[in-house]
Structure formats: structure tokens, C-alpha cells
C-alpha atoms as a PDB file:
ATOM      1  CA  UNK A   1     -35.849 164.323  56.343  1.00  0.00           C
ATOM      2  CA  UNK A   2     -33.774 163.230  59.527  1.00  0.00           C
ATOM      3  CA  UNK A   3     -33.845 166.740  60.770  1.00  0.00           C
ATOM      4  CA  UNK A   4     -37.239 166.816  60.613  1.00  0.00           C
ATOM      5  CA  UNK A   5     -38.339 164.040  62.163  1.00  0.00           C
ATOM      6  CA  UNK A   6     -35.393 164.880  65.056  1.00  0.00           C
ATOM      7  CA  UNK A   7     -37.166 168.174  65.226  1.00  0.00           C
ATOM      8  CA  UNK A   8     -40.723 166.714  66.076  1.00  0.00           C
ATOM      9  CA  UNK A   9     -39.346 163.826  68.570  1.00  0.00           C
ATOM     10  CA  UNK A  10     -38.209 167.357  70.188  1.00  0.00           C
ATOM     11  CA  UNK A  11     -40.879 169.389  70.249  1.00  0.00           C
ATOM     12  CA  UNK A  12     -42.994 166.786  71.397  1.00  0.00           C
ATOM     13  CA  UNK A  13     -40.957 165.796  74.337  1.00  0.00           C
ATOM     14  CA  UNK A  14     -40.713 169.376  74.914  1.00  0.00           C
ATOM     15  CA  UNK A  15     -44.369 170.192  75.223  1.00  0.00           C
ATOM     16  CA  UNK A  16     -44.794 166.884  77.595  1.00  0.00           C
ATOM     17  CA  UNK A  17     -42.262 168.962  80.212  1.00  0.00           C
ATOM     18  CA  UNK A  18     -43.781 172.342  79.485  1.00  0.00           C
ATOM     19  CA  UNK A  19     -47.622 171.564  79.754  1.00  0.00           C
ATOM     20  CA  UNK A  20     -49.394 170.744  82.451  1.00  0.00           C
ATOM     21  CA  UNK A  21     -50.676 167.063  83.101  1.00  0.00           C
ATOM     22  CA  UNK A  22     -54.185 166.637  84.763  1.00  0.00           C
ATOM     23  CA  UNK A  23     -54.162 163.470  86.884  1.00  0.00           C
ATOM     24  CA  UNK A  24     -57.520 162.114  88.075  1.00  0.00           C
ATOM     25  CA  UNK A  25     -57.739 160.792  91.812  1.00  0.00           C
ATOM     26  CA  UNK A  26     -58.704 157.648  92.155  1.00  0.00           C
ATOM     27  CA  UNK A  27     -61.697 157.009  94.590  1.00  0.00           C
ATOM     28  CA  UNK A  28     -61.690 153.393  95.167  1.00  0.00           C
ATOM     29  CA  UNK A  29     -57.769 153.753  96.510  1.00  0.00           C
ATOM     30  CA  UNK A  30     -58.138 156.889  97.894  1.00  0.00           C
ATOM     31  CA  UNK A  31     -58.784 157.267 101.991  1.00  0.00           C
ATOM     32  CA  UNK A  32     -59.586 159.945 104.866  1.00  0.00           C
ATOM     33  CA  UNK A  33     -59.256 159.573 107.831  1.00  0.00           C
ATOM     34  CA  UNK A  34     -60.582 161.938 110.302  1.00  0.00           C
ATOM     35  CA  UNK A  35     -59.768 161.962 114.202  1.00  0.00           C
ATOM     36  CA  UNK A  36     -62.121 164.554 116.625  1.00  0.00           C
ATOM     37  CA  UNK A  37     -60.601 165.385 120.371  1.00  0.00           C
ATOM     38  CA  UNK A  38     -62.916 166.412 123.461  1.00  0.00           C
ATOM     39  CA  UNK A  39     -61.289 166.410 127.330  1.00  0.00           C
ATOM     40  CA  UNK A  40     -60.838 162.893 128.137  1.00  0.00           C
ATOM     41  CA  UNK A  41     -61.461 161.045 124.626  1.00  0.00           C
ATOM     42  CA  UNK A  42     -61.316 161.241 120.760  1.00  0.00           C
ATOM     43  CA  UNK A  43     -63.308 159.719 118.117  1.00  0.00           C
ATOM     44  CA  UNK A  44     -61.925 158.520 114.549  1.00  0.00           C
ATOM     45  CA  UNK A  45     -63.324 157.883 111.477  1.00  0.00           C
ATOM     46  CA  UNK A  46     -63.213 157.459 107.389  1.00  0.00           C
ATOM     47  CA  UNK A  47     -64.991 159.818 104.422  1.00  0.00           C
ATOM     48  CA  UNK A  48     -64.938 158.879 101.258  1.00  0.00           C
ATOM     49  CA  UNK A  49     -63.668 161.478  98.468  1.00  0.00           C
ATOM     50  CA  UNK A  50     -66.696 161.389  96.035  1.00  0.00           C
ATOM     51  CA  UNK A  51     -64.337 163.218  93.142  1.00  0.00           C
ATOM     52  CA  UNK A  52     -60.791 164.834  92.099  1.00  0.00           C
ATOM     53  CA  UNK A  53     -57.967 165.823  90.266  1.00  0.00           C
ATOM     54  CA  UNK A  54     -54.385 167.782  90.438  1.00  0.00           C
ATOM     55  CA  UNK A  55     -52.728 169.563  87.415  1.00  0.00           C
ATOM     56  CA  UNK A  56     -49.130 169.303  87.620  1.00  0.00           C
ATOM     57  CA  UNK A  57     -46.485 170.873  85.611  1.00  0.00           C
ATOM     58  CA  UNK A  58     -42.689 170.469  85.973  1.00  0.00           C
ATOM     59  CA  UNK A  59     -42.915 168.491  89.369  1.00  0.00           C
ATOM     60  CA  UNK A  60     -45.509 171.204  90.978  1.00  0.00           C
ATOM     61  CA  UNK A  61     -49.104 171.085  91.870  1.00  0.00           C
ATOM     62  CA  UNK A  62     -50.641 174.003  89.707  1.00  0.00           C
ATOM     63  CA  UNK A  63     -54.198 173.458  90.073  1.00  0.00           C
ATOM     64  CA  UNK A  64     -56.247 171.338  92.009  1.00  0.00           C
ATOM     65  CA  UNK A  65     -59.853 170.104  93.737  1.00  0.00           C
ATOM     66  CA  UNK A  66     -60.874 167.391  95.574  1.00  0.00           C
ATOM     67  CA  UNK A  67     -64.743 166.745  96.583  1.00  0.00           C
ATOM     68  CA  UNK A  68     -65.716 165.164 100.077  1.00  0.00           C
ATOM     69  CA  UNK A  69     -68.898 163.116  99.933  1.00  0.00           C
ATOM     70  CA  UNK A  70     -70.234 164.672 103.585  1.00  0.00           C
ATOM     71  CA  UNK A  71     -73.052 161.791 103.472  1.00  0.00           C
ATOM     72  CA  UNK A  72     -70.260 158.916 103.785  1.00  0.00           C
ATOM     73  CA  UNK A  73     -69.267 159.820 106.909  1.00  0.00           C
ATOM     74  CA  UNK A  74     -68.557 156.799 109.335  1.00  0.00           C
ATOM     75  CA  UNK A  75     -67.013 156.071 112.767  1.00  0.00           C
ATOM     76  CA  UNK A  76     -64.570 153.613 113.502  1.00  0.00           C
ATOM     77  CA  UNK A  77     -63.542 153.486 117.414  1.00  0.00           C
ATOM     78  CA  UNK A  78     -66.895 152.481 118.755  1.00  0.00           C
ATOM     79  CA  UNK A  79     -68.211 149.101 118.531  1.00  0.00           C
ATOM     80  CA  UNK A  80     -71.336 149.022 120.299  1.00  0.00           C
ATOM     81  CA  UNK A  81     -73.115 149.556 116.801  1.00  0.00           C
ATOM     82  CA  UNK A  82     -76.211 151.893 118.906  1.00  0.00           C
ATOM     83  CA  UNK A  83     -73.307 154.706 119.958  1.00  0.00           C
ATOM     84  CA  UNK A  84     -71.761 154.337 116.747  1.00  0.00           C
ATOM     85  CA  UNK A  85     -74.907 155.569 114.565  1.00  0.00           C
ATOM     86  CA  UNK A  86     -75.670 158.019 117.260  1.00  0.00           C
ATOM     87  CA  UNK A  87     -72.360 159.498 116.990  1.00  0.00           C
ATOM     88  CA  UNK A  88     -72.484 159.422 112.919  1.00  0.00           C
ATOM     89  CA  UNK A  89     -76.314 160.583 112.689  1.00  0.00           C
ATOM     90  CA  UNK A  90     -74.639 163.626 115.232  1.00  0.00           C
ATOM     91  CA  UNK A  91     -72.096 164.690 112.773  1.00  0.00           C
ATOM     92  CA  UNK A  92     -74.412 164.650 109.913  1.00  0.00           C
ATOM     93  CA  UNK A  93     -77.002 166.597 112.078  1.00  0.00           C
ATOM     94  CA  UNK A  94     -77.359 170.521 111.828  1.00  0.00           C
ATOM     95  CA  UNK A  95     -74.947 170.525 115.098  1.00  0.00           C
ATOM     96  CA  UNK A  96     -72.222 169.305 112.854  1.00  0.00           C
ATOM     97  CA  UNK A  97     -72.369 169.213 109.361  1.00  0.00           C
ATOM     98  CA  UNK A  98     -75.946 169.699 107.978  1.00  0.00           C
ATOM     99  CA  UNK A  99     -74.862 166.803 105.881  1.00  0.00           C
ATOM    100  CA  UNK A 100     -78.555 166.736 104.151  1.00  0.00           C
ATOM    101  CA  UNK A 101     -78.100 170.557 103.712  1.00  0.00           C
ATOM    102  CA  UNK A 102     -74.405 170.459 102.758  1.00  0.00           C
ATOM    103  CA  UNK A 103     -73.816 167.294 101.125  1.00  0.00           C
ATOM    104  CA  UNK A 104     -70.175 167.968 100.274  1.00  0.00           C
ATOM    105  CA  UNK A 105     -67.540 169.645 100.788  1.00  0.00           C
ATOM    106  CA  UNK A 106     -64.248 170.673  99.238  1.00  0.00           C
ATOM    107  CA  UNK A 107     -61.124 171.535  98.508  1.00  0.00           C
ATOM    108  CA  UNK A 108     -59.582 173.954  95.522  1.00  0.00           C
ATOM    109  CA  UNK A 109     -55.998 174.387  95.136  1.00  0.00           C
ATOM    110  CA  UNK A 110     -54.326 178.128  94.596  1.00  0.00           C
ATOM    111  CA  UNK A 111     -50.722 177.746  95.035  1.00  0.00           C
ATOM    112  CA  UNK A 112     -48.197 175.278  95.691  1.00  0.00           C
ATOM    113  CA  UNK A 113     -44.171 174.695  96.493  1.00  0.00           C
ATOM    114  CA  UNK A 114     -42.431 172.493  93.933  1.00  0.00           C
ATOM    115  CA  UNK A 115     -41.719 169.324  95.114  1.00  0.00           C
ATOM    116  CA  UNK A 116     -38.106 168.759  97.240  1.00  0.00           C
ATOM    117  CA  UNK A 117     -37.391 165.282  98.620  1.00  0.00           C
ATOM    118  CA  UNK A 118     -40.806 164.167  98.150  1.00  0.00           C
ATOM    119  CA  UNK A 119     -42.401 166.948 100.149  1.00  0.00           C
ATOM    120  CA  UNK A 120     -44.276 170.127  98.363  1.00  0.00           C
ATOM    121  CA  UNK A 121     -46.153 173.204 100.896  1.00  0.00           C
ATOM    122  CA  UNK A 122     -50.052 173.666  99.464  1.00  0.00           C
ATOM    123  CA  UNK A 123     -52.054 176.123  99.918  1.00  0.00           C
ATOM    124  CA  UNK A 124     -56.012 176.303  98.952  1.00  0.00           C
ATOM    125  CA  UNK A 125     -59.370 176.698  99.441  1.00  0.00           C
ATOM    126  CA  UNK A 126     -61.392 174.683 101.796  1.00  0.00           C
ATOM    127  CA  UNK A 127     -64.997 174.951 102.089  1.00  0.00           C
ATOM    128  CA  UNK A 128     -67.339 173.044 104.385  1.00  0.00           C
ATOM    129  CA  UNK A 129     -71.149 174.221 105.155  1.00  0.00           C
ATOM    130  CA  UNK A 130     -70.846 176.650 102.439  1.00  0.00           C
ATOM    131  CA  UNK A 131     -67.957 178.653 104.555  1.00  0.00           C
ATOM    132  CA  UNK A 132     -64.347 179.021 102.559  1.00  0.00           C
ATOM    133  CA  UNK A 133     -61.509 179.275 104.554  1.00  0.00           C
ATOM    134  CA  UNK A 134     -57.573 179.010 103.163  1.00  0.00           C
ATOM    135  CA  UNK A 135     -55.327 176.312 104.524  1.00  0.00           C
ATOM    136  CA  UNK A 136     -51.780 175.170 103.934  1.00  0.00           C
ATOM    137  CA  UNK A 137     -50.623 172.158 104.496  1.00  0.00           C
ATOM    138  CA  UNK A 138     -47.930 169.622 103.309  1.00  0.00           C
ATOM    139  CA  UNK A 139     -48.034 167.261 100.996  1.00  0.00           C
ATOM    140  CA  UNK A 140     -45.551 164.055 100.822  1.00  0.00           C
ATOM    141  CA  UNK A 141     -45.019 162.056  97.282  1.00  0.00           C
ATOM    142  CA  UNK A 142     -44.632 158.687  97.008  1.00  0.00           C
ATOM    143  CA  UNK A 143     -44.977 157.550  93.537  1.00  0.00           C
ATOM    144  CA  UNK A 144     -48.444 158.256  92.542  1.00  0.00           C
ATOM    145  CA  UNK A 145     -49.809 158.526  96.113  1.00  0.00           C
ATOM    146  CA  UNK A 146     -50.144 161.921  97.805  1.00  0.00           C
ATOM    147  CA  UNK A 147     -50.347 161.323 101.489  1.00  0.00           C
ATOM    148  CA  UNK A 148     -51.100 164.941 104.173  1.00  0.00           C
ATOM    149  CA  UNK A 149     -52.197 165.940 107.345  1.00  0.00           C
ATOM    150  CA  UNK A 150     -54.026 168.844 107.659  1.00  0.00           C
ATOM    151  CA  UNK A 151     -55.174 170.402 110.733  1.00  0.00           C
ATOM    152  CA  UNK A 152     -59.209 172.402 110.692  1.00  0.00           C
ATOM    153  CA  UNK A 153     -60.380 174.835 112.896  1.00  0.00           C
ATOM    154  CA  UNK A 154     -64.209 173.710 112.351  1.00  0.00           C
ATOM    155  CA  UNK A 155     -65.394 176.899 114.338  1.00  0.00           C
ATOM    156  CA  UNK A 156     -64.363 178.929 111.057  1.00  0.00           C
ATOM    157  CA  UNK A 157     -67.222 176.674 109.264  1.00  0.00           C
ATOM    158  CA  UNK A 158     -69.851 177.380 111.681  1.00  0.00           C
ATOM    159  CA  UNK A 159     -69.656 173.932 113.136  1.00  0.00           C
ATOM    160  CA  UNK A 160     -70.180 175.098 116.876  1.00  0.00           C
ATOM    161  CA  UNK A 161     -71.779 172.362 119.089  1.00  0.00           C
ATOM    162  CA  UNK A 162     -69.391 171.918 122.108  1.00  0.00           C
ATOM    163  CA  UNK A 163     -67.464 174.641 120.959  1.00  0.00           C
ATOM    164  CA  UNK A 164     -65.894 177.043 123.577  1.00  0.00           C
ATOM    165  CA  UNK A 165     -65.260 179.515 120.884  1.00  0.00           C
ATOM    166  CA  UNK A 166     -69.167 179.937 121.004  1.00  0.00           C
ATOM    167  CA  UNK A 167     -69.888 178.912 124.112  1.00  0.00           C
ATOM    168  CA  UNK A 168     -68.936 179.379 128.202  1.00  0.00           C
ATOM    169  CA  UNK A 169     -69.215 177.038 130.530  1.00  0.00           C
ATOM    170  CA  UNK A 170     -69.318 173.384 128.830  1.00  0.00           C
ATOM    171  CA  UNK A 171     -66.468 172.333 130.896  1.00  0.00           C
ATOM    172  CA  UNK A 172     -65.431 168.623 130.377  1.00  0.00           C
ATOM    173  CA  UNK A 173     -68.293 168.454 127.628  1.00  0.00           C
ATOM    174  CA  UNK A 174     -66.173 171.044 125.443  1.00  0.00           C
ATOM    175  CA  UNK A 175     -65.130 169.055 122.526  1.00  0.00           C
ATOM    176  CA  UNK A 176     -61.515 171.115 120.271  1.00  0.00           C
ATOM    177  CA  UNK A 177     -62.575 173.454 117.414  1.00  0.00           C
ATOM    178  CA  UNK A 178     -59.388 171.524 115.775  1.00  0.00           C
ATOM    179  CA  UNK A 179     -59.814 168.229 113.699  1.00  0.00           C
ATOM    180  CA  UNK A 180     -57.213 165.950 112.135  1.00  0.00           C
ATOM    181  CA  UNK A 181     -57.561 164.766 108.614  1.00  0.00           C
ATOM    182  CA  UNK A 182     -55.483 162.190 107.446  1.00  0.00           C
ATOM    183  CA  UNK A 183     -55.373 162.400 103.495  1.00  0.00           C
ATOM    184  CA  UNK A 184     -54.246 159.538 101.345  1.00  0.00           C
ATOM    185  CA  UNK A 185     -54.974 159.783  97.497  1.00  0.00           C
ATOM    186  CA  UNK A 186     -53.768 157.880  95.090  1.00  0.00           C
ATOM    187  CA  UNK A 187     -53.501 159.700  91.634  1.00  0.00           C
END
């Protein structure tokens, strides 16, 4: 009867190591930060993540998606509160991101690094406006929290306005086809 019952304490702290664990992101603790560069200025922001998860399985990301909610878009550098909701009803506009058209957007894990020192390589696909494009990025650990920076070319997703990739001549009014997203979810 003792080898039986050491049996099943073994098997079932075997399949804990061998199967894969889904972990549920936690909105509420979750943040992004975004950070947009023209000549002579940036602008910086939050969006909230509206849903996610990550399926890990002996200390690697195997699967993956997290959902942007496009609509909660806000700015955070401009205090004169009449710029500000210019600036924010811009981004959602059609010039940006169609945010009544595309109300979210996401991103689907396909492959990831195991995790060394805290620090895994991901790789997955990111879709905004209905366009998927694959990024990698790093991803540092810290307990449950999951912290990255990952670097968009927004002219891949069809978000031209002040884009020189589209168009000649805007001179100082040209605003970078690359934006910063600072990721921090907690799991």
C-alpha cells in the first residue's frame, strides 16, 4: 500500500512539471505604456489590456495572447485638457487607429526561448487594424510580473498619417513609423 500511494505522490508531481500551466493576466495590475516620436517632440501614453493569458511549461512560454482595448487609449504628457482630447480623438481617428472600426488589437504567441536569468526571447503575432505582422521581443521575469519593450513599425499596419514611408515632403511635421510600448503584466 506504501508503494502505491509513493507511486501517485509521483506521478502527480510529475504531470505538474510535464503539463503546461495556463496563467490568466491580470487586468487591473497590468499596464502599457506607449511613447510616439515626431522631429522635435514625443507624446506618451497608457492602454489598457482588455484580456490575456500565457501557457507555460517547464519555465517556457508555449502559447500565448494578449488583447489591447484600442478604445482606452489616453495621453499623459499634455495637460492643457483641449490638446489632450485632440491628440487622443487623433489616434482613435481613421488617421491612426480606426479605433471605432478596429476596436482591438492583439497579440498571439508562436515561439519562445526558455527562460535564463530572468530573461526569455518571444516571438508572435501582432495584429493592429486587421494587419498581422511577427515581432520578437524580450521578455524579463520577475516573479509573476512579465515586464518588455517592444519596438512597432506602425507603417506595416497601415497607420500612415505623417508617415514618410507614404509620404514626401512633410518635413518637420513627419512623425517615426516606430513606437515604443512599454509592457508590464502581471500574471
Amino acid at each position: 500500500m506504501k508503494k502505491l500511494g509513493l507511486v501517485a505522490v509521483l506521478l502527480l508531481a510529475i504531470s505538474v512539471v510535464t503539463f503546461a500551466q495556463k496563467k490568466e493576466v491580470k487586468q487591473d495590475a497590468s499596464v502599457v505604456k506607449w511613447t510616439g516620436k515626431k522631429i522635435g517632440g514625443s507624446h506618451n501614453g497608457e492602454i489598457d489590456v482588455k484580456s490575456g493569458y500565457f501557457e507555460f511549461k517547464n519555465d517556457k512560454i508555449i502559447g500565448g495572447e494578449v488583447v489591447i482595448d484600442m478604445n482606452s487609449i489616453v495621453n499623459k504628457d499634455l495637460d492643457n485638457e483641449e490638446y489632450n482630447q485632440k491628440l487622443v480623438g487623433h489616434l482613435k481617428s481613421d488617421d491612426f487607429f480606426g479605433v471605432e472600426r478596429y476596436p482591438t488589437s492583439k497579440f498571439v504567441v508562436t515561439k519562445a526561448t526558455k527562460f535564463e536569468n530572468g530573461k526569455a526571447s518571444v516571438t508572435g503575432k501582432l495584429t493592429i487594424k486587421e494587419k498581422t505582422e511577427e515581432v520578437t521581443f524580450d521578455v524579463v521575469k520577475d516573479g509573476d510580473n512579465y515586464s518588455a519593450k517592444v519596438e512597432v513599425d506602425r507603417s506595416k499596419f497601415d497607420v500612415r498619417y505623417g508617415s514618410n514611408s507614404f509620404f514626401d515632403n512633410l518635413g518637420d511635421k513627419a512623425i517615426n513609423d516606430i513606437f515604443t510600448l512599454d509592457i508590464s503584466l502581471a500574471l
